[in-house]
Protein backbone atom coordinates (compact mmCIF):
# COMPACT_ATOMS: atom_id res chain seq x y z
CA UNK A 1 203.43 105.45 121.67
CA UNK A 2 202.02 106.52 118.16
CA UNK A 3 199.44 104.07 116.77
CA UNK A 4 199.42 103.01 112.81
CA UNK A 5 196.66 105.09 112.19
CA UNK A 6 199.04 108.40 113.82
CA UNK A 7 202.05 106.98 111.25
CA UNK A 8 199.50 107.03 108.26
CA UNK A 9 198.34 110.08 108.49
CA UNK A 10 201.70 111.65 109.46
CA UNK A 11 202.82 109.82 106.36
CA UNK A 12 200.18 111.56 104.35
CA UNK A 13 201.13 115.04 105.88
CA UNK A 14 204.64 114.39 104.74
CA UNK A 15 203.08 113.63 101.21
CA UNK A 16 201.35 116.83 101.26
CA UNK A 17 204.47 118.84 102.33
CA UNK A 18 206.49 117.45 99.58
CA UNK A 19 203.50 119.93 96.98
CA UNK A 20 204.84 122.84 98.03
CA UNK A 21 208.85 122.29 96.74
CA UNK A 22 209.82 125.13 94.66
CA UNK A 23 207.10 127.36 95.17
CA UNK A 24 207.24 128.36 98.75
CA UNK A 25 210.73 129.79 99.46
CA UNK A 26 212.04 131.14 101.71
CA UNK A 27 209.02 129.80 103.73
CA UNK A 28 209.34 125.63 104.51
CA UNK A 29 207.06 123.31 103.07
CA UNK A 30 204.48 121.99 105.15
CA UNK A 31 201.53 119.43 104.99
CA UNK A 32 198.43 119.19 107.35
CA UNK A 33 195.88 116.33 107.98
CA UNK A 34 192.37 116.85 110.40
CA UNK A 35 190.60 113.76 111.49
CA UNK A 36 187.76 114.60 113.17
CA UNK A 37 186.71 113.65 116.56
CA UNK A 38 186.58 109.81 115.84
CA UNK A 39 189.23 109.78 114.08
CA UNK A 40 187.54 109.98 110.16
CA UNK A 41 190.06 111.89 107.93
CA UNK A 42 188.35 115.65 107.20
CA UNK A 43 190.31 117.95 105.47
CA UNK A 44 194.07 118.11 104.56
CA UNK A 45 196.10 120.55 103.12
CA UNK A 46 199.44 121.97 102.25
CA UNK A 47 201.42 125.21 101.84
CA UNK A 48 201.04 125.90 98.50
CA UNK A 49 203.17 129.51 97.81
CA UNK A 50 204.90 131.99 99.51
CA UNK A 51 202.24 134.18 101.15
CA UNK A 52 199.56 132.08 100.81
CA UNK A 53 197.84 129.97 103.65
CA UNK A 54 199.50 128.01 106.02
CA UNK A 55 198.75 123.70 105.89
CA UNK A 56 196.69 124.13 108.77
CA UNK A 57 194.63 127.02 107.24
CA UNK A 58 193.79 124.91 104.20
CA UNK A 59 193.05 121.56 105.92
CA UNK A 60 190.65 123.56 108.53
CA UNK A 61 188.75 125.32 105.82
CA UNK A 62 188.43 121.78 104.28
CA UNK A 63 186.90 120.14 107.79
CA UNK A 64 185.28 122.79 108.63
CA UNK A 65 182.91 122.17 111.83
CA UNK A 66 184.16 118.15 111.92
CA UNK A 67 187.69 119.55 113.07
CA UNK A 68 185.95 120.41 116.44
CA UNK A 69 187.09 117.78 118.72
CA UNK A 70 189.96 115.93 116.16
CA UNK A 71 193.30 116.25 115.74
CA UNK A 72 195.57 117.86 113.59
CA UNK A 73 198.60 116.07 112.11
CA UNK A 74 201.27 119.08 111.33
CA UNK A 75 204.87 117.90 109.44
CA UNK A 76 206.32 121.55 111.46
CA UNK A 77 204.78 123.12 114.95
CA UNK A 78 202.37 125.38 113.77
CA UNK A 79 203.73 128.82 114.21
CA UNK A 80 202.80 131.39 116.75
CA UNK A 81 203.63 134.58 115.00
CA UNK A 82 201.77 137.12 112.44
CA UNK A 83 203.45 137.44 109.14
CA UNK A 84 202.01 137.86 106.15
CA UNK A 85 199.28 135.76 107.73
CA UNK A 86 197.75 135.23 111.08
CA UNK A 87 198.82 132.58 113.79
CA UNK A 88 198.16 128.90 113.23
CA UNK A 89 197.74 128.52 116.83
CA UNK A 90 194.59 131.03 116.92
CA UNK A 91 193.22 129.08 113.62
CA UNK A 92 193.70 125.74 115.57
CA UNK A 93 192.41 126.75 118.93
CA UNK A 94 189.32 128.73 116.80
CA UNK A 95 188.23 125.56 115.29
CA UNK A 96 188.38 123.88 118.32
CA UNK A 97 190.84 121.33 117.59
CA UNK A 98 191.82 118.90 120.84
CA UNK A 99 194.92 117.51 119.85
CA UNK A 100 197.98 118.76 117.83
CA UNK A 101 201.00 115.95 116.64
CA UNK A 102 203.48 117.81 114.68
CA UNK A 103 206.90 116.02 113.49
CA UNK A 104 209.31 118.54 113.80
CA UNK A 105 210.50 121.82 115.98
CA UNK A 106 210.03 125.29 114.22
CA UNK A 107 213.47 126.12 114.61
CA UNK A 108 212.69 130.12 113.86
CA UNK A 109 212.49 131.87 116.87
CA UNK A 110 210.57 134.23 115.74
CA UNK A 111 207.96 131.83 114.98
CA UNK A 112 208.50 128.93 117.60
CA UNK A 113 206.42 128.79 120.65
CA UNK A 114 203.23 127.49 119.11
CA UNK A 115 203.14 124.12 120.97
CA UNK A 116 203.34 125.91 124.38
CA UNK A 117 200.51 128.25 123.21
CA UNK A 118 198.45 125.35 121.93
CA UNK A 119 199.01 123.17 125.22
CA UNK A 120 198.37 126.54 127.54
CA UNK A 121 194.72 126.79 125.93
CA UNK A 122 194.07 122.71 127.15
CA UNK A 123 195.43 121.44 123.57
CA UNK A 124 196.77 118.04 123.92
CA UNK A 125 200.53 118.26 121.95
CA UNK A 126 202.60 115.74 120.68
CA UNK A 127 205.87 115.75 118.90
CA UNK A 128 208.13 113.40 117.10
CA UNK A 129 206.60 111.28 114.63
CA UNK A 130 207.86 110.53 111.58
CA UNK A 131 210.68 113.68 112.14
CA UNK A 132 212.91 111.88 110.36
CA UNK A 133 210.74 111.83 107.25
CA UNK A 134 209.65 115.43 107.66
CA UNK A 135 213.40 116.46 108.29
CA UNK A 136 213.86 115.46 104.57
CA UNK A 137 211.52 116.92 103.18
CA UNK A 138 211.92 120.03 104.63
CA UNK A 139 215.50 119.80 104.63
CA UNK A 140 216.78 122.72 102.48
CA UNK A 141 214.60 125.30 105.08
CA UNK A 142 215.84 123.86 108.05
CA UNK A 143 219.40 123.73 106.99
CA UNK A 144 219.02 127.45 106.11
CA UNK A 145 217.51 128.55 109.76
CA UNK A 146 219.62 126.28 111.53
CA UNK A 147 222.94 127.42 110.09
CA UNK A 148 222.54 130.56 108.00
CA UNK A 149 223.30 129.38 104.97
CA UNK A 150 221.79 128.27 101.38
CA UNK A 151 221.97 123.96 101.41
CA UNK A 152 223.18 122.94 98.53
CA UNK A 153 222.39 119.53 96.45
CA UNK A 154 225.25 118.52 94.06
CA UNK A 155 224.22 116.58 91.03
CA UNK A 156 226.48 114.90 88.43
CA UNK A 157 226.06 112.54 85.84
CA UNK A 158 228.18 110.05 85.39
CA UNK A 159 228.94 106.22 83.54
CA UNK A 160 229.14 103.23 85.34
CA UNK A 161 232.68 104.02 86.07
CA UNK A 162 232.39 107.15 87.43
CA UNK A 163 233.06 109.53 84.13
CA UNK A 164 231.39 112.34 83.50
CA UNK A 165 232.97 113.47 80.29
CA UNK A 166 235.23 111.87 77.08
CA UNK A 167 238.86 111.52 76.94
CA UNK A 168 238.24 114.38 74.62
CA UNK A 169 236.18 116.60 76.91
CA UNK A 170 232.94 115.27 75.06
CA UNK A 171 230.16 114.88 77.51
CA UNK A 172 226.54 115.21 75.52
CA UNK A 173 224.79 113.09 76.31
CA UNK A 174 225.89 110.13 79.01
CA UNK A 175 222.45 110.00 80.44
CA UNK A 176 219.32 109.69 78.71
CA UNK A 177 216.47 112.58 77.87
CA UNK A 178 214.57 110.59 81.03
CA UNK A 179 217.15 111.32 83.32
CA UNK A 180 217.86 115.00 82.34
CA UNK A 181 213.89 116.43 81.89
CA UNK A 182 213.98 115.00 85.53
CA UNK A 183 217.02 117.31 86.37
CA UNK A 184 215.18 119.91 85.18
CA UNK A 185 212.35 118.74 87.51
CA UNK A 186 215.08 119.28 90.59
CA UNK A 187 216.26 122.68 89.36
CA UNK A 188 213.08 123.83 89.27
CA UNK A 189 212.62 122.99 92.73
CA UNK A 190 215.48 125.46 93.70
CA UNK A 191 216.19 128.89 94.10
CA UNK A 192 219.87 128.65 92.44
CA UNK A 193 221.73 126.82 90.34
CA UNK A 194 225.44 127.43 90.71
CA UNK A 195 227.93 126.00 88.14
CA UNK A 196 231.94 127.24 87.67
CA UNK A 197 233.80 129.39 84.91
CA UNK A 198 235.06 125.94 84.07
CA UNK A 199 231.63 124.78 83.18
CA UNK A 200 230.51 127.64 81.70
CA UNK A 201 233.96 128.39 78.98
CA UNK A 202 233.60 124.42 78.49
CA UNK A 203 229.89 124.33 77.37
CA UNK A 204 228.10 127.59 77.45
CA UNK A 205 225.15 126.41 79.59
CA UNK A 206 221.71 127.92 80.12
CA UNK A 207 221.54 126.67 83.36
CA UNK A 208 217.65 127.09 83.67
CA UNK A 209 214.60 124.86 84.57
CA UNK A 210 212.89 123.58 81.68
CA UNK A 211 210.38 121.72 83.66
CA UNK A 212 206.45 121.86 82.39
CA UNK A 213 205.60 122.64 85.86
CA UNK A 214 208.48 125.69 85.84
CA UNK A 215 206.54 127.80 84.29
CA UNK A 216 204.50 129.97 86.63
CA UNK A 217 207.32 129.89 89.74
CA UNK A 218 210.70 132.61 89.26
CA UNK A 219 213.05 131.24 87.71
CA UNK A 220 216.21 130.18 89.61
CA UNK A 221 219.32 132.31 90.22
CA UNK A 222 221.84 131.36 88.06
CA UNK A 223 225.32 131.75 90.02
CA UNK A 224 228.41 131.65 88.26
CA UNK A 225 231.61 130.76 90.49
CA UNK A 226 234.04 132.87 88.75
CA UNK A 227 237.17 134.08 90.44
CA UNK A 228 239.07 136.16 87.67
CA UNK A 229 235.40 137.04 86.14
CA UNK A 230 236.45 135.45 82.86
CA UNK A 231 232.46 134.99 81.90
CA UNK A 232 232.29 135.88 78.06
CA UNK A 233 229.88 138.89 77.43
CA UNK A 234 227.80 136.57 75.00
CA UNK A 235 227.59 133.52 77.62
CA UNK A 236 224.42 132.08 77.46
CA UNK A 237 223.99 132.61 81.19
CA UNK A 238 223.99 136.21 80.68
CA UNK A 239 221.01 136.13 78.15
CA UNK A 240 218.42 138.06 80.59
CA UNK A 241 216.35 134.99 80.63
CA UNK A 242 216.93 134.01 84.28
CA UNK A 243 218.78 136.73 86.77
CA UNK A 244 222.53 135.55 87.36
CA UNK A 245 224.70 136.79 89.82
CA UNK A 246 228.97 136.08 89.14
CA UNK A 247 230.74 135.43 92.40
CA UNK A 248 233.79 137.06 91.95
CA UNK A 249 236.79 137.85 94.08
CA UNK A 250 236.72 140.83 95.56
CA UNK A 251 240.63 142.10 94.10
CA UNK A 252 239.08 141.21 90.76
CA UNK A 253 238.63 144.23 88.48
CA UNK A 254 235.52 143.45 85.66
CA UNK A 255 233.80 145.69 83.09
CA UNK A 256 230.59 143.04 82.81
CA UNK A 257 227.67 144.26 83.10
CA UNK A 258 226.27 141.94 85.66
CA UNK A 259 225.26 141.03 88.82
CA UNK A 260 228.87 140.64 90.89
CA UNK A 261 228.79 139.16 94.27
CA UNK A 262 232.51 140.00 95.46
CA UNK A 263 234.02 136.98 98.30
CA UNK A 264 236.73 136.89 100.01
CA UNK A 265 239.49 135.26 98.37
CA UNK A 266 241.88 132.35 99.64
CA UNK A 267 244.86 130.22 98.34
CA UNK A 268 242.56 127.99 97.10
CA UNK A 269 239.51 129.92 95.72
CA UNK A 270 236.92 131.93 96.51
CA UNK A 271 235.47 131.69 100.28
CA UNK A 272 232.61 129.25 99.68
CA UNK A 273 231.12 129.75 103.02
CA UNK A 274 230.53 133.10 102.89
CA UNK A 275 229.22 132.77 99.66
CA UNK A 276 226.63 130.60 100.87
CA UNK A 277 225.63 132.85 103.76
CA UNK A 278 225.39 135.68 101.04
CA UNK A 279 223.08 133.39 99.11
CA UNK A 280 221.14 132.84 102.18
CA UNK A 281 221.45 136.66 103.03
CA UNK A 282 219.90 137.36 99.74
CA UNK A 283 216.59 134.75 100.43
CA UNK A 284 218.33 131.64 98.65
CA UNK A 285 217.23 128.76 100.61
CA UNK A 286 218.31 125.55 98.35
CA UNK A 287 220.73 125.51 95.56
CA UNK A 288 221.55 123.14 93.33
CA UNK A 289 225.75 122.51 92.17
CA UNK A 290 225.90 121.57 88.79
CA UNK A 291 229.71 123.26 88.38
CA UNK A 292 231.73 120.69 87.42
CA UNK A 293 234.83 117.85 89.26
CA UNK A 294 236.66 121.03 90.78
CA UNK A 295 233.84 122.77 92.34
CA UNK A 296 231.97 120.00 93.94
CA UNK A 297 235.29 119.05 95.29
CA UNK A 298 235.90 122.00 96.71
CA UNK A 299 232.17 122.57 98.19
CA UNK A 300 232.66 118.79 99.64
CA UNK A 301 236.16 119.68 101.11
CA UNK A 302 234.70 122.78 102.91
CA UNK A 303 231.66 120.20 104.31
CA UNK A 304 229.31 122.40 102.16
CA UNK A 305 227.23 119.77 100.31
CA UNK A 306 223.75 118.49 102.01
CA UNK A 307 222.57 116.15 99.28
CA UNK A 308 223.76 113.89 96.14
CA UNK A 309 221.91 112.96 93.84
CA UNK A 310 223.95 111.48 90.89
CA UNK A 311 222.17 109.90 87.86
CA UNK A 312 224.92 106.82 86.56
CA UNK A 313 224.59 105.46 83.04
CA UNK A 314 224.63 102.14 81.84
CA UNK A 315 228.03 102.34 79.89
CA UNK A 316 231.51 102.57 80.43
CA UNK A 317 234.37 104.93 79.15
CA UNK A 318 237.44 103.89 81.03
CA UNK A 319 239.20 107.21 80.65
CA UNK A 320 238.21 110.75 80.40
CA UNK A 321 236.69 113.38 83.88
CA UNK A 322 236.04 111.76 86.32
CA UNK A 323 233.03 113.37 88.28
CA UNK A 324 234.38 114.00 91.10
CA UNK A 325 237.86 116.40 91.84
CA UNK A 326 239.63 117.01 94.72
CA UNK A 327 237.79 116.86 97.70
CA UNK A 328 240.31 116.72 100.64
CA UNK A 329 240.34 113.34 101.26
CA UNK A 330 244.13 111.58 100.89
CA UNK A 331 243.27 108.48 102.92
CA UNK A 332 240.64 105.96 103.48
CA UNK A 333 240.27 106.86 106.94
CA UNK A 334 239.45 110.62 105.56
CA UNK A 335 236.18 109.34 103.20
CA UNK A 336 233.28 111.71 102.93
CA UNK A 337 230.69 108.76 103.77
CA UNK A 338 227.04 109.37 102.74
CA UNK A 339 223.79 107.20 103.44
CA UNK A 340 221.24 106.37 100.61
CA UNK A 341 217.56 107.79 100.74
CA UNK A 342 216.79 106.61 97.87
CA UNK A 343 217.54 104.26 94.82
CA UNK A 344 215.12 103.82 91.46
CA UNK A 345 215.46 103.91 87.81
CA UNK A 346 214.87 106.86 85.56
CA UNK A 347 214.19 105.78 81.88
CA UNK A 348 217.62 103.42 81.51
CA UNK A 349 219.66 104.97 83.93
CA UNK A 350 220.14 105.02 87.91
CA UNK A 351 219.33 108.02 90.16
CA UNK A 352 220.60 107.51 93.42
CA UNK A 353 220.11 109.97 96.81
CA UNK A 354 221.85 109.97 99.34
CA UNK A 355 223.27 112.50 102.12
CA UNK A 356 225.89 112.68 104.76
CA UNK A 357 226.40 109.83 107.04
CA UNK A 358 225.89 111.08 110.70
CA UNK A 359 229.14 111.81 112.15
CA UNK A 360 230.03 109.56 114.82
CA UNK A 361 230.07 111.63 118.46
């Protein structure tokens, strides 16, 4: 049974992983805390970029000779393989760490193993706590090993009643500069941002990350779902200042000069699974679905959306788009249910998360 002092420090690890979102794609996020041999916190450390040292690395160089003896509080089991750095195992069993908790399974065969390693060499291993925590926060990487595909947040905006635009189409602004400089914040934490032809005829969007903390990471792929490839030429998405990539179907003819991702093509609209897997094929680990009421209802009706996070205004329109379109559902018993992770206020409005309800075996 884990002690409070194994929780807290797990907690912190999780804390630590939660640095490296947006900067260390395609690789997971992952945090690290060493308490030495009587359990005094020594070094800690997270993976900060792709390429760069592993959690473990960092919080070892930080403890230096007091990790002899402690333990080593991992959010992911510290890999067993050479890429474009060495094993964590070897830099754990080096140091002369005695025990290793980690939270969650590395998933990726080709670097799973390292508990086995670790308890081969006399390394006391434990696994489990606080998964659920580091499940969420390294939720977009594991959804992408564990099913081949990019995981995909869909965010809206929306008034209290659940409109995201005007009777007249208007839609600038329902939420407040608060709540979008914090989408921003999101986008930047992914490596796409997908929208529809709707969305982009309708209002011409950037889609970019204009985040402070943007500014040294590669920008996001912009991804336009566009059947009939009816993008204008002079769309702002085209403008060079972020790549962008149409999804078009694959009987569509197009003289655009840009990046065309031909899918499949089905009765109602382009195959969004395999687009996803092509995302993923292409290193796309987390996107985020800004398209529009049609699109998220179609990615929801193919079971293709891993997180909401919806930012509701105080105000009320009573008529005009709602936020959501069709999404398969024609009865109550049929309701795409989803569980809450989180609830707070951003400037005057409500962001809420919240992702799939388990589905009942």
């Amino acid at each position: 049974m884990a002690e409070p002092l194994d929780d807290a420090t797990m907690a912190r690890a999780v804390e630590l992983a939660a640095h490296g979102l947006g900067t260390t794609s395609p690789n997971p996020v992952v945090g690290c805390v060493i308490l030495d041999a009587s359990g005094v916190p020594a070094g800690e450390g997270f993976h900060a970029y792709r390429g760069g040292p592993h959690a473990e690395v960092v919080a070892l160089r930080a403890a230096g000779e007091r990790a002899r003896g402690g333990t080593a509080y991992v959010t992911l089991e510290p890999c067993d393989h050479t890429g474009s750095t060495g094993p964590c195992t070897e830099a754990l069993l080096a140091a002369g760490i005695a025990r290793v908790v980690y939270a969650v399974a590395d998933p990726n065969p080709v670097a799973a193993g390292g508990a086995e390693r670790l308890r081969g060499h006399g390394v006391e291993v434990e696994q489990g706590l606080l998964a659920e925590a580091a499940e969420r926060v390294n939720a977009a990487w594991l959804t992408s090993v564990r099913l081949g595909r990019t995981h995909v947040t869909w965010k809206f905006a929306a008034t209290l009643d659940g409109r995201s635009a005007a009777a007249d189409g208007t839609s600038k602004w329902i939420t407040s500069p608060e709540a979008r400089q914090d989408v921003h914040r999101l986008r930047a934490q992914a490596d796409a941002i997908i929208a529809g032809i709707g969305t982009v005829l309708a209002d011409d969007p950037l889609l970019t990350a204009r985040a402070p903390e943007s500014g040294a990471r590669t920008p996001p792929l912009r991804v336009v779902v566009d059947t009939g490839a009816r993008t204008p030429a002079t769309a702002r998405v085209l403008d060079g200042s972020a790549p962008t990539l149409l999804a078009v179907a694959d009987t569509t003819e197009t003289t655009l000069d840009a990046g065309l991702l031909r899918l499949p093509y089905r009765p109602d609209g382009l195959d969004l699974h395999a687009l996803l897997r092509e995302l993923h094929g292409r290193g796309v680990v987390s996107a985020f679905l800004e398209g529009g009421p049609t699109l998220a209802g179609a990615f929801l009706r193919e079971g293709l959306i891993d997180r909401v996070v919806g930012y509701v205004a105080p105000a009320l329109l009573g008529s005009g788009r709602a936020a959501l379109g069709q999404a398969g559902v024609s009865t109550i018993a049929g309701i795409h249910s989803l569980v809450y992770e989180e609830v707070s206020l951003i400037g005057p409005d409500l962001r809420l998360i919240a992702r799939p309800a388990p589905k009942e075996k």
